[in-house]
C-alpha atoms as a PDB file:
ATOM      1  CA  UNK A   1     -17.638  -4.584  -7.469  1.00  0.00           C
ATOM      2  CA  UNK A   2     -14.600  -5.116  -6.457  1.00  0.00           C
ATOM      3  CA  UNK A   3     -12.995  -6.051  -2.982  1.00  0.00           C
ATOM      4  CA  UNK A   4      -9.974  -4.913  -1.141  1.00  0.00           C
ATOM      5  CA  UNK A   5      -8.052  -7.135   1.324  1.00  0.00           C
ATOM      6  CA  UNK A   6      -4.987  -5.581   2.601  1.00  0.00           C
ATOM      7  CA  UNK A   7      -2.309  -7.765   5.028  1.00  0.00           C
ATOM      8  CA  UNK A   8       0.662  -7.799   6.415  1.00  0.00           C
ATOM      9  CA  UNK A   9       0.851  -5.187   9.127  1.00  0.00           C
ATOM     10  CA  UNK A  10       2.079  -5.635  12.475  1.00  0.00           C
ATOM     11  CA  UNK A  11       3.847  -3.991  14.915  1.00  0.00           C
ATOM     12  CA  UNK A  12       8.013  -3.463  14.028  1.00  0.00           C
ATOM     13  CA  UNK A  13      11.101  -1.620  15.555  1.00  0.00           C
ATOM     14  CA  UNK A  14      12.338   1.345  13.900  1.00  0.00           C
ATOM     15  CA  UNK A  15      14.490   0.478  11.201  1.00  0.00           C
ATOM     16  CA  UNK A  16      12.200  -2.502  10.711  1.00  0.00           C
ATOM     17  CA  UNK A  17      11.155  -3.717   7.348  1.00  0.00           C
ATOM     18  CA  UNK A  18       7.248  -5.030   6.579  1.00  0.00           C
ATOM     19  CA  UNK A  19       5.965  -6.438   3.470  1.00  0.00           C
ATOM     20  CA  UNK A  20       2.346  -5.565   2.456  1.00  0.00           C
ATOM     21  CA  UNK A  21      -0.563  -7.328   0.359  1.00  0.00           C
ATOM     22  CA  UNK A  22      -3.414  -6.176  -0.898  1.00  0.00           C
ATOM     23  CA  UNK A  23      -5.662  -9.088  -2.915  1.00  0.00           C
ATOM     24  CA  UNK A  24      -8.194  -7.619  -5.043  1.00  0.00           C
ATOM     25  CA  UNK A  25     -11.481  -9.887  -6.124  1.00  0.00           C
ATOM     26  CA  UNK A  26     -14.098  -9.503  -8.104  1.00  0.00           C
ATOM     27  CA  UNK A  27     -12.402  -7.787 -10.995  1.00  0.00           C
ATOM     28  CA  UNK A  28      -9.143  -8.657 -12.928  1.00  0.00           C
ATOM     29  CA  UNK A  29      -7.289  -5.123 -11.822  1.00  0.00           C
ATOM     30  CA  UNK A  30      -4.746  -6.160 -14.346  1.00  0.00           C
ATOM     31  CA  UNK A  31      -5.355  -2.967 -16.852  1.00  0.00           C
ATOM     32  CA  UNK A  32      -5.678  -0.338 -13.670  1.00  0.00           C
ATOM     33  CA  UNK A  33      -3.310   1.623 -11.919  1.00  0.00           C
ATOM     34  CA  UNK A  34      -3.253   0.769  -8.299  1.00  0.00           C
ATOM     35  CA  UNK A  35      -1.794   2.885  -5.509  1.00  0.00           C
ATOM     36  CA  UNK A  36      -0.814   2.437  -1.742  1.00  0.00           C
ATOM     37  CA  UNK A  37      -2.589   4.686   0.995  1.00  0.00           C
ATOM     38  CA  UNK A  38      -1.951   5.625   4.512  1.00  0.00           C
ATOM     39  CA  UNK A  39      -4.268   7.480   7.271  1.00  0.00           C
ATOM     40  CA  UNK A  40      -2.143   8.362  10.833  1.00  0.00           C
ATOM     41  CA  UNK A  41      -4.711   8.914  13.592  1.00  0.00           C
ATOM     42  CA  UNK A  42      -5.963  12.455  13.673  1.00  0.00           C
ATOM     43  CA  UNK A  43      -4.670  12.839   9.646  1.00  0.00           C
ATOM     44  CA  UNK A  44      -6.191  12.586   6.227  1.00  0.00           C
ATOM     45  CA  UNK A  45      -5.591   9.743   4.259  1.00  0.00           C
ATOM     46  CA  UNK A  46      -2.531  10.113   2.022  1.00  0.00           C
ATOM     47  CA  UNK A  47      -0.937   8.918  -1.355  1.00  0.00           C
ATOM     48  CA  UNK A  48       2.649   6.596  -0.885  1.00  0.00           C
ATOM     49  CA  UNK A  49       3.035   5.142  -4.060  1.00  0.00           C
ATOM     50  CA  UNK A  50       1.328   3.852  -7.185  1.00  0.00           C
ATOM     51  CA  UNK A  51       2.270   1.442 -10.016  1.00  0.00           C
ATOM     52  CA  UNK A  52       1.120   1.355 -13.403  1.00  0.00           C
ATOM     53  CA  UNK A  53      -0.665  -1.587 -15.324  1.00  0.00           C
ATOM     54  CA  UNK A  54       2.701  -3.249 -16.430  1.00  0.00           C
ATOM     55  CA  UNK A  55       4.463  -2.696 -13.388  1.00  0.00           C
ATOM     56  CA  UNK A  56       7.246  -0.386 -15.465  1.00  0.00           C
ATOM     57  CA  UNK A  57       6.206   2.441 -13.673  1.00  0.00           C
ATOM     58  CA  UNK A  58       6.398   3.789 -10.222  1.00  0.00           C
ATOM     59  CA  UNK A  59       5.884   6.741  -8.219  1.00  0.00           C
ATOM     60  CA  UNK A  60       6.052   7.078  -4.657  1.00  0.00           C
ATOM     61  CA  UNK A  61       5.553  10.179  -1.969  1.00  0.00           C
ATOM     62  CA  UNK A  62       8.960  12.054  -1.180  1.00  0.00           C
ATOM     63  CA  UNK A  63       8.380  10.591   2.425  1.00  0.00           C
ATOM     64  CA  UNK A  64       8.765   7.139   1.800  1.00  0.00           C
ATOM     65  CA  UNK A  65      10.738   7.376  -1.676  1.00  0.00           C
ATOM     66  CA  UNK A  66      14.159   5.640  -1.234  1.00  0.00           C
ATOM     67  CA  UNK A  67      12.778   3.126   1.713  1.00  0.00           C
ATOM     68  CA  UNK A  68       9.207   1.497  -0.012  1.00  0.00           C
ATOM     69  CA  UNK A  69       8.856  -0.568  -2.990  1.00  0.00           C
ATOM     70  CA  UNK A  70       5.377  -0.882  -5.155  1.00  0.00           C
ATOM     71  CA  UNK A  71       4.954  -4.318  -7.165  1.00  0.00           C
ATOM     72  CA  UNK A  72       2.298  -5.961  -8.652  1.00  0.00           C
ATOM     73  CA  UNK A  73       1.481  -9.821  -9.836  1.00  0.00           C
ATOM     74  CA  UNK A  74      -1.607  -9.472 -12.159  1.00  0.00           C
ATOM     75  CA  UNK A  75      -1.634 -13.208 -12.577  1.00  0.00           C
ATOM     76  CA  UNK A  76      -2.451 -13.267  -8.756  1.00  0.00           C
ATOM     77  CA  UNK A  77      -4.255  -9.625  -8.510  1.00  0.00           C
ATOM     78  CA  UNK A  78      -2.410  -8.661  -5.805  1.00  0.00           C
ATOM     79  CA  UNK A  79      -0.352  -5.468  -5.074  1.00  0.00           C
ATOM     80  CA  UNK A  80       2.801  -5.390  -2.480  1.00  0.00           C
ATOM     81  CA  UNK A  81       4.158  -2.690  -0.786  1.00  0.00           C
ATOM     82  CA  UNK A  82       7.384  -3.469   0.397  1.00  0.00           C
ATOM     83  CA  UNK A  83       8.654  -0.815   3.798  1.00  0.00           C
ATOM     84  CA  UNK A  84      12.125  -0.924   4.861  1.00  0.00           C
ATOM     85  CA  UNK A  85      14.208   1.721   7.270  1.00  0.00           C
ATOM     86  CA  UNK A  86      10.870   1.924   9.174  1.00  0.00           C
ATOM     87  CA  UNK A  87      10.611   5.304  10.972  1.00  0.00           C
ATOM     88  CA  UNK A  88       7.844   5.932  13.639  1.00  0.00           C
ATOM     89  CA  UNK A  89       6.059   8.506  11.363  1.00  0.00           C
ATOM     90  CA  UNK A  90       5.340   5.688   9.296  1.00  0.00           C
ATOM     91  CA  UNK A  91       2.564   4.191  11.814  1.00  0.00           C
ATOM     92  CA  UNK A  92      -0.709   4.116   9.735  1.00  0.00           C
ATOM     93  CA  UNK A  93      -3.618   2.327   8.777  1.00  0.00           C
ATOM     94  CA  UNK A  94      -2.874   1.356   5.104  1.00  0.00           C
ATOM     95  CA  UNK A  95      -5.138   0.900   2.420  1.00  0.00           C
ATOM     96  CA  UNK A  96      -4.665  -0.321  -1.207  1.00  0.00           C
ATOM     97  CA  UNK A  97      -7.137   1.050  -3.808  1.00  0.00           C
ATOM     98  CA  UNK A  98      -6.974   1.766  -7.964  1.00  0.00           C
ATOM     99  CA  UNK A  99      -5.627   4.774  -8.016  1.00  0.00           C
ATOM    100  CA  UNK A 100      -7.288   8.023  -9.102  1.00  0.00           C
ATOM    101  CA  UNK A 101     -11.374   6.587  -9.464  1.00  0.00           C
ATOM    102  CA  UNK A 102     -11.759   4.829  -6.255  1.00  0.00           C
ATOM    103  CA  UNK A 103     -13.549   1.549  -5.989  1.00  0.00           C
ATOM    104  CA  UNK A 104     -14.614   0.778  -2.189  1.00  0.00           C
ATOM    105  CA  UNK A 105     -12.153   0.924   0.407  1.00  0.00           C
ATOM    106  CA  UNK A 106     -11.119  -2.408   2.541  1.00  0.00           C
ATOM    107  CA  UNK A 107     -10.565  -2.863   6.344  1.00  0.00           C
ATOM    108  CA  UNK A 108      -7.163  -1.571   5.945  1.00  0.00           C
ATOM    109  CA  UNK A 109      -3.955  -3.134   7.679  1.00  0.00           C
ATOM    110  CA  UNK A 110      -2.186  -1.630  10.727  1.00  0.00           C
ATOM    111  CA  UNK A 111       1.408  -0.455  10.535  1.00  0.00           C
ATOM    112  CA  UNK A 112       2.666   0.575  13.737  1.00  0.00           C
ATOM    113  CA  UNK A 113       6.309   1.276  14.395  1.00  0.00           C
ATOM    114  CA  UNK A 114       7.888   2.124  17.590  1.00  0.00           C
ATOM    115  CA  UNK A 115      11.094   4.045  18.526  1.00  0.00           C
END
């Protein structure tokens, strides 16, 4: 099985920038598709962006498109998401995951930006 450890969050200005990690053990994720994941209190979780295998692809939600950045190392199974022009609606929990057959979900890391 593999396991999910998102970091990074913290609490930032609007207009702010934030890098994210998410280290994934227990599996080389290497061949997968992984995707970014956000959940506002009182809200669903929801999609921001995913990056294929090799990195050359890239797709992000219209929300954030234009202010995040997806990258991957595989050597280093880790995933970034990188958040500039911070906006208040951005204030989630947010999760990393392979994107479209879920493995487990991890703690999370909290993203909280004020006005």
């Amino acid at each position: 099985q593999v396991q999910l450890v998102e970091s990074g969050g913290g609490l930032v200005q609007a207009g702010g920038s934030l890098t994210l990690s998410c280290a994934a053990s227990g599996r080389t994720f290497s061949t997968y598709i992984m995707g970014w994941f956000r959940q506002a209190p009182g809200k669903e979780r929801e999609f921001v962006a995913r990056i294929s295998w090799s990195g050359t692809s890239k797709t992000y939600a219209a929300s954030v498109k234009g202010r995040f950045t997806i990258s991957r190392d595989n050597a280093k199974n880790t995933v970034y998401l990188q958040m500039n022009s911070l906006k208040p609606e951005d204030t989630a929990v947010y999760y990393c995951n392979r994107y479209g057959d879920y493995w487990d979900w991890g703690q999370g890391t909290q993203v909280t930006v004020s006005s």
